[in-house]
N, C-alpha and C. Protein backbone atom coordinates (compact mmCIF):
# COMPACT_ATOMS: atom_id res chain seq x y z
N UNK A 1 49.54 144.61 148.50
CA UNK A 1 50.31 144.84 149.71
C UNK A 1 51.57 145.65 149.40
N UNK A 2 51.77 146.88 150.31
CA UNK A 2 53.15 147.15 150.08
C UNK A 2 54.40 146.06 151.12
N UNK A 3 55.08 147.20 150.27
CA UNK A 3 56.82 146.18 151.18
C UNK A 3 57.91 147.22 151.63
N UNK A 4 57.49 146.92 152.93
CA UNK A 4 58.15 147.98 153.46
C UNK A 4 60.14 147.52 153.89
N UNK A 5 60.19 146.20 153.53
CA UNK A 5 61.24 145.61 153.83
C UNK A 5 62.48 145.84 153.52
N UNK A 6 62.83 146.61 153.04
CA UNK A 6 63.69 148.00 152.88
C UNK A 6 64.02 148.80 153.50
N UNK A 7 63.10 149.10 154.25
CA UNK A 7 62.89 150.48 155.37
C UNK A 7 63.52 149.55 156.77
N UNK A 8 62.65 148.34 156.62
CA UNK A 8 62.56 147.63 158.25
C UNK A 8 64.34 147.54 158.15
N UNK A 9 64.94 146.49 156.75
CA UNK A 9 66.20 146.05 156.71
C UNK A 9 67.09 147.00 157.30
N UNK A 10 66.94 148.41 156.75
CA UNK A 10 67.66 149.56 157.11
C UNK A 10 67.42 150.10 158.52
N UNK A 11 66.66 150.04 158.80
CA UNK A 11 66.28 150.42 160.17
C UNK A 11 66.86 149.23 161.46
N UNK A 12 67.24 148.61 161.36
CA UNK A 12 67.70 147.48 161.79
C UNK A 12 69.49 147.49 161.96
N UNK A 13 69.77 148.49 161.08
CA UNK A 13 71.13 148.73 161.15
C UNK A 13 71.78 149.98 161.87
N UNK A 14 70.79 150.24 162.39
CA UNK A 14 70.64 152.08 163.03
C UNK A 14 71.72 152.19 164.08
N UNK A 15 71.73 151.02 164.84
CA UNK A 15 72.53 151.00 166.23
C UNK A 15 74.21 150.48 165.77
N UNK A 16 74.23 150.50 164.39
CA UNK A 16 75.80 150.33 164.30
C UNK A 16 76.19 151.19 163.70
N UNK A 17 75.74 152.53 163.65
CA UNK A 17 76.36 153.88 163.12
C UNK A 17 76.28 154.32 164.23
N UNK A 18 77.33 154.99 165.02
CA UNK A 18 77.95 155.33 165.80
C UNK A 18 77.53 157.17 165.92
N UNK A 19 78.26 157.84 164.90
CA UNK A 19 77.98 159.04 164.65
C UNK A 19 76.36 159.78 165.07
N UNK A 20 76.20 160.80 165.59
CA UNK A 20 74.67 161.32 165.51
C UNK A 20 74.37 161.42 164.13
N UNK A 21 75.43 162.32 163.03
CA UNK A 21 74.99 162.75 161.90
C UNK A 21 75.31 161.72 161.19
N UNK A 22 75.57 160.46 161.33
CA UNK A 22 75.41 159.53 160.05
C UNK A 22 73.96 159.04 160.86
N UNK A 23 73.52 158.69 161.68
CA UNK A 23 72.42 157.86 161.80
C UNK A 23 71.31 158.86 161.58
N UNK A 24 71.28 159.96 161.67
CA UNK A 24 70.60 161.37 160.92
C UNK A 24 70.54 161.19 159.61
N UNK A 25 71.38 160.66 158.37
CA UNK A 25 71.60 160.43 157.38
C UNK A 25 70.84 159.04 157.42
N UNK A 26 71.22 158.18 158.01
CA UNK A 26 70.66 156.63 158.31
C UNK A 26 68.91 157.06 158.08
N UNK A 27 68.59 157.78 159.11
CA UNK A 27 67.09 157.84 159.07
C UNK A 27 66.52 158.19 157.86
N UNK A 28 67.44 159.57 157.39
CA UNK A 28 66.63 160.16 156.16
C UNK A 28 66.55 159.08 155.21
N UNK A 29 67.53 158.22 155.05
CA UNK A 29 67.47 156.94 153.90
C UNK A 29 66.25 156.09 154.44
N UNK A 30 65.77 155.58 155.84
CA UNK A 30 65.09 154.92 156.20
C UNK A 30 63.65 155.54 155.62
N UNK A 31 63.37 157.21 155.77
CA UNK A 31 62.26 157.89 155.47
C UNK A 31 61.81 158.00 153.94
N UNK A 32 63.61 157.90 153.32
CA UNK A 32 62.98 157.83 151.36
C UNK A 32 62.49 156.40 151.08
N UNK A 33 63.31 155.23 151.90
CA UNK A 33 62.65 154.00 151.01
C UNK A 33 61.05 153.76 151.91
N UNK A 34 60.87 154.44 152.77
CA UNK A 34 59.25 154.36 153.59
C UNK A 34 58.66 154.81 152.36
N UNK A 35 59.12 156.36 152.05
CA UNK A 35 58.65 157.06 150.86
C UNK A 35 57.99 156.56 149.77
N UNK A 36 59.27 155.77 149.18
CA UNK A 36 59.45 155.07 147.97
C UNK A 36 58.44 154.06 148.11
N UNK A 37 58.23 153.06 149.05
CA UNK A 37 57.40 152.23 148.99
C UNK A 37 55.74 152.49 149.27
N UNK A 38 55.71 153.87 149.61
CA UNK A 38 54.30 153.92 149.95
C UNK A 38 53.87 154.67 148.45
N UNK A 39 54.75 155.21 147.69
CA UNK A 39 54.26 155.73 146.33
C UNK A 39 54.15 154.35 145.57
N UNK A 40 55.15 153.41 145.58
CA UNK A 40 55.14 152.46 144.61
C UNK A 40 53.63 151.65 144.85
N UNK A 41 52.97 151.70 146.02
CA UNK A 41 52.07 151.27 146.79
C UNK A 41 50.67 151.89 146.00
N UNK A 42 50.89 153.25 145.98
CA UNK A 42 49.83 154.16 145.62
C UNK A 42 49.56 153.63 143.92
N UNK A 43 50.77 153.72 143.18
CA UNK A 43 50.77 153.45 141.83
C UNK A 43 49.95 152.33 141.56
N UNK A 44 50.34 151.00 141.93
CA UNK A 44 49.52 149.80 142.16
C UNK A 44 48.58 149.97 142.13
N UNK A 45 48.05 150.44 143.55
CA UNK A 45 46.57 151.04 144.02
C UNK A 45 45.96 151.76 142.80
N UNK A 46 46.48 152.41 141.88
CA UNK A 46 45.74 153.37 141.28
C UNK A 46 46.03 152.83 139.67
N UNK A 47 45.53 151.52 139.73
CA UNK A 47 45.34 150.79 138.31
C UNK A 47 44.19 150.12 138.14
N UNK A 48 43.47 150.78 137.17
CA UNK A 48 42.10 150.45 136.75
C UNK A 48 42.02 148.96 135.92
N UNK A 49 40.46 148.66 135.91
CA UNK A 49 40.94 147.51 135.30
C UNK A 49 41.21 147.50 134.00
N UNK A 50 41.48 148.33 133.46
CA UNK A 50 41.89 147.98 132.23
C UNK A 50 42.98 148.65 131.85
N UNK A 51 43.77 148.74 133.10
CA UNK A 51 45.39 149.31 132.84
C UNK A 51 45.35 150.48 133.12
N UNK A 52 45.02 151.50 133.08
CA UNK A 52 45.28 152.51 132.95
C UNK A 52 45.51 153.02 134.39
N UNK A 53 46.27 154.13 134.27
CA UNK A 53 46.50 154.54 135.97
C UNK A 53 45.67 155.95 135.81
N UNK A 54 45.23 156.01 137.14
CA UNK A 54 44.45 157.47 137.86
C UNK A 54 45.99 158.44 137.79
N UNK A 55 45.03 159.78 138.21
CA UNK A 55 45.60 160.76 138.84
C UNK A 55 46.72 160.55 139.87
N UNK A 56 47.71 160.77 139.98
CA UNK A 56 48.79 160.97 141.67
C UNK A 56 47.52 161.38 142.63
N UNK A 57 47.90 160.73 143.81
CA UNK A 57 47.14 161.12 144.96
C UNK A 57 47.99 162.20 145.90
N UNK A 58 49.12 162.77 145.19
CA UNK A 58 49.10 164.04 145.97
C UNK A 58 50.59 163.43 147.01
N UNK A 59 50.84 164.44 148.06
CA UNK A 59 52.34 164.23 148.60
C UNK A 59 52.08 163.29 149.79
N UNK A 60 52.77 162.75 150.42
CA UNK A 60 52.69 162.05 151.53
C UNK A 60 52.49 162.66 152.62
N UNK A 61 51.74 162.42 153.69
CA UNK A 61 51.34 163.45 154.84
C UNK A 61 51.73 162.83 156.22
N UNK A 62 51.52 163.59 157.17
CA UNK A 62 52.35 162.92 158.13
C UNK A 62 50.98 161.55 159.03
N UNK A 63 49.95 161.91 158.65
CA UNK A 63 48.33 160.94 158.42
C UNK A 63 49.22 159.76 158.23
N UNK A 64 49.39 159.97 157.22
CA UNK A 64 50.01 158.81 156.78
C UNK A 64 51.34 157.69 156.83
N UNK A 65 52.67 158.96 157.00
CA UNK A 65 53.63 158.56 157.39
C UNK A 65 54.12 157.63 158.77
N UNK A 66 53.25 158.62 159.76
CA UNK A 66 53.40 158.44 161.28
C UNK A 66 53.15 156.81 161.67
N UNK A 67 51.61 156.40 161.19
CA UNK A 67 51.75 154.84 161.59
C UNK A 67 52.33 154.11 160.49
N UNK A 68 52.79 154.44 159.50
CA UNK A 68 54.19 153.24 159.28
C UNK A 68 55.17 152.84 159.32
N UNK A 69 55.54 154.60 159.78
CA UNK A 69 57.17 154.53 160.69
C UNK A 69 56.81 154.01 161.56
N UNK A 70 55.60 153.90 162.57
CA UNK A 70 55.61 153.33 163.98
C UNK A 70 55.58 151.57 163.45
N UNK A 71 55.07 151.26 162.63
CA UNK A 71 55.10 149.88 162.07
C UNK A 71 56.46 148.71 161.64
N UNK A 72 57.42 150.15 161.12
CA UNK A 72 58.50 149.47 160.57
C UNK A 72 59.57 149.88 161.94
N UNK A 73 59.14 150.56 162.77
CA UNK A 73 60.40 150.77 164.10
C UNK A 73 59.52 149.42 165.16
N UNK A 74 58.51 149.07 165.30
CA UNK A 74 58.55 147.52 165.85
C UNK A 74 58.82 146.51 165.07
N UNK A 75 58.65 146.53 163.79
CA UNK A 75 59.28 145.01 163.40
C UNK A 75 60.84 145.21 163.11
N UNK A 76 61.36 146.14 163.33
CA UNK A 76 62.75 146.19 163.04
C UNK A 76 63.63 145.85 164.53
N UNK A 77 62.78 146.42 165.66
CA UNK A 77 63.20 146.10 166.79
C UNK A 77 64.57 147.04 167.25
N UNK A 78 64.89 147.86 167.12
CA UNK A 78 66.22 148.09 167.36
C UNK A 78 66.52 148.45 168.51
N UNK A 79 67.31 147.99 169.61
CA UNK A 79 67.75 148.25 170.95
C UNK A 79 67.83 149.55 170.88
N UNK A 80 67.30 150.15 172.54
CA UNK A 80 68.25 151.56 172.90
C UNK A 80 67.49 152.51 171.59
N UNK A 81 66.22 152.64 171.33
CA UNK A 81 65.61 153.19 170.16
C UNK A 81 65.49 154.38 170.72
N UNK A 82 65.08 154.95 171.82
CA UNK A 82 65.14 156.39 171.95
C UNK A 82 65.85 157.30 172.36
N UNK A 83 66.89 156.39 173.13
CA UNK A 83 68.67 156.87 172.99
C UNK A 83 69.27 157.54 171.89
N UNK A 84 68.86 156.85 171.10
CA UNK A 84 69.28 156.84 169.64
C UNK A 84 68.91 157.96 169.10
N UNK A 85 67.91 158.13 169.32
CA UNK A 85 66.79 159.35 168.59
C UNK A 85 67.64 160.93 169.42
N UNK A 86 67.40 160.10 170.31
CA UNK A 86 67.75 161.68 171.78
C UNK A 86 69.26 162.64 171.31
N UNK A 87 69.96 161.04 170.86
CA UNK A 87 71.20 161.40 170.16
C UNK A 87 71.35 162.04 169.00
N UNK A 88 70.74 161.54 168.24
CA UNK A 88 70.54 162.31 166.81
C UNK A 88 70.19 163.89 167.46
N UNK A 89 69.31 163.72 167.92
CA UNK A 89 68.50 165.12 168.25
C UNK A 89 69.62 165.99 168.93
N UNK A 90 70.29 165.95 169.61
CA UNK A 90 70.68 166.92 170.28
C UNK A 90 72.55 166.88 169.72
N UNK A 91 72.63 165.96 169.62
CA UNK A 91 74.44 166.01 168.66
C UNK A 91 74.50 166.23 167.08
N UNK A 92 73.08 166.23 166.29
CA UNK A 92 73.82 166.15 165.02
C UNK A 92 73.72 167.69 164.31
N UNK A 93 74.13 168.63 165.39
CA UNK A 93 74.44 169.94 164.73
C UNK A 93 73.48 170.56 163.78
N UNK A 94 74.22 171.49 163.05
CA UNK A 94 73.73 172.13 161.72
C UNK A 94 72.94 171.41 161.50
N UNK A 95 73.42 170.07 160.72
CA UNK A 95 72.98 169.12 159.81
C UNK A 95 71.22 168.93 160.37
N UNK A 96 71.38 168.53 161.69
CA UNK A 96 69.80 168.23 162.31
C UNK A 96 68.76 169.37 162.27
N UNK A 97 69.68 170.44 162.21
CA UNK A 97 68.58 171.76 162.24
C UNK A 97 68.16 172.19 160.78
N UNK A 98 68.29 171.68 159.54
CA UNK A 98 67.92 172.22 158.92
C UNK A 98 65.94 171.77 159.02
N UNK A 99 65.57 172.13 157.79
CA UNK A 99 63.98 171.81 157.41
C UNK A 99 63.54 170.61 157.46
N UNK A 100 64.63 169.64 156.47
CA UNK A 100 64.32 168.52 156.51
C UNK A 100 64.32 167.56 157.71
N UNK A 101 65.95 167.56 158.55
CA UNK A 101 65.87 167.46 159.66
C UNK A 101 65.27 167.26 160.96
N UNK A 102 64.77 168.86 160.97
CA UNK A 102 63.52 168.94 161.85
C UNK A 102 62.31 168.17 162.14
N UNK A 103 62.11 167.92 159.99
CA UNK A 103 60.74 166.73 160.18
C UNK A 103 61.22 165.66 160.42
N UNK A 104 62.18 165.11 160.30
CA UNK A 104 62.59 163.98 160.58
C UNK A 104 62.49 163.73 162.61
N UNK A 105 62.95 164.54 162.84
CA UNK A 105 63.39 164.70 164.31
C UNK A 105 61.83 164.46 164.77
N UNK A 106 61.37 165.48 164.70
CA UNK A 106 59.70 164.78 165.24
C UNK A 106 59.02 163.95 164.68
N UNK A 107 59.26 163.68 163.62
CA UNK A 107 58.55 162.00 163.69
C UNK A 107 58.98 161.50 164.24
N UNK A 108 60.29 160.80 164.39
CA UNK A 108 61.21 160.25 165.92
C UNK A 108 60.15 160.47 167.09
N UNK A 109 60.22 161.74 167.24
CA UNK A 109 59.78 161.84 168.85
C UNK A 109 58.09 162.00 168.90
N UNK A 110 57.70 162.06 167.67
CA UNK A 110 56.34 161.39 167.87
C UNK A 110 56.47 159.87 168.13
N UNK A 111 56.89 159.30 167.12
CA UNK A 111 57.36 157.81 167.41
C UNK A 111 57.06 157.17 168.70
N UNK A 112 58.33 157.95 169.61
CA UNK A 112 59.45 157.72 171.02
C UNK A 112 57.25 158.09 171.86
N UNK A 113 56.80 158.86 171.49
CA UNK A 113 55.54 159.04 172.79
C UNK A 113 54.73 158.57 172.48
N UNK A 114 54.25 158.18 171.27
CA UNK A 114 53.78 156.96 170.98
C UNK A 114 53.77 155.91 171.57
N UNK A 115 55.17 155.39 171.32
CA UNK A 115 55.18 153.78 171.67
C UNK A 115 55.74 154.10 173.46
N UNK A 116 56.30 154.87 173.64
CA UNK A 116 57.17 154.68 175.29
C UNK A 116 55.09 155.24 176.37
């Protein structure tokens, strides 16, 4: 099993950063420990029985990403969740427009049509 309880903990704290571009920052931390735990996940996964580990299975895709962000934004629960998002999106400047940003921003709003 992974543990995403890192991600959820952090995600849970979203609505007390005030700022667009810190909770922009908030997310990207929410998206490395998602990250982090779905590699630490893979590693596990990819131990033979007699120890040895396989090949990397390669980068994380959004296949993959999409339903566990949608997983860890219901058990985290956070009020006012697409407020939040709407905010990031349209106040956090520069900062929101770069590359990384961007992907961040639509997973959000895949998220937000997803679940709404």
């Amino acid at each position: 099993d992974i543990d995403f309880g890192e991600a959820v903990d952090k995600f849970k704290t979203l609505d007390q950063v005030k700022s667009p571009v810190l909770k922009l920052f908030r997310l990207q931390d929410i998206q490395e420990k998602t990250l982090d735990a779905i590699r630490k996940g893979r590693k596990q996964a990819s131990m033979t029985v007699f120890g040895s580990i396989t090949t990397d299975a390669g980068p994380v895709g959004m296949d993959e990403l999409l339903p566990i962000f949608l997983m860890i934004i219901c058990k985290a629960g956070v009020a006012d969740l697409v407020t939040s998002f709407k905010f990031v999106k349209y106040f956090s400047y520069d900062i929101g427009s770069s590359q990384f940003g961007d992907f961040l921003i639509s997973l959000c709003e895949s998220c937000v049509k997803y679940l709404t």
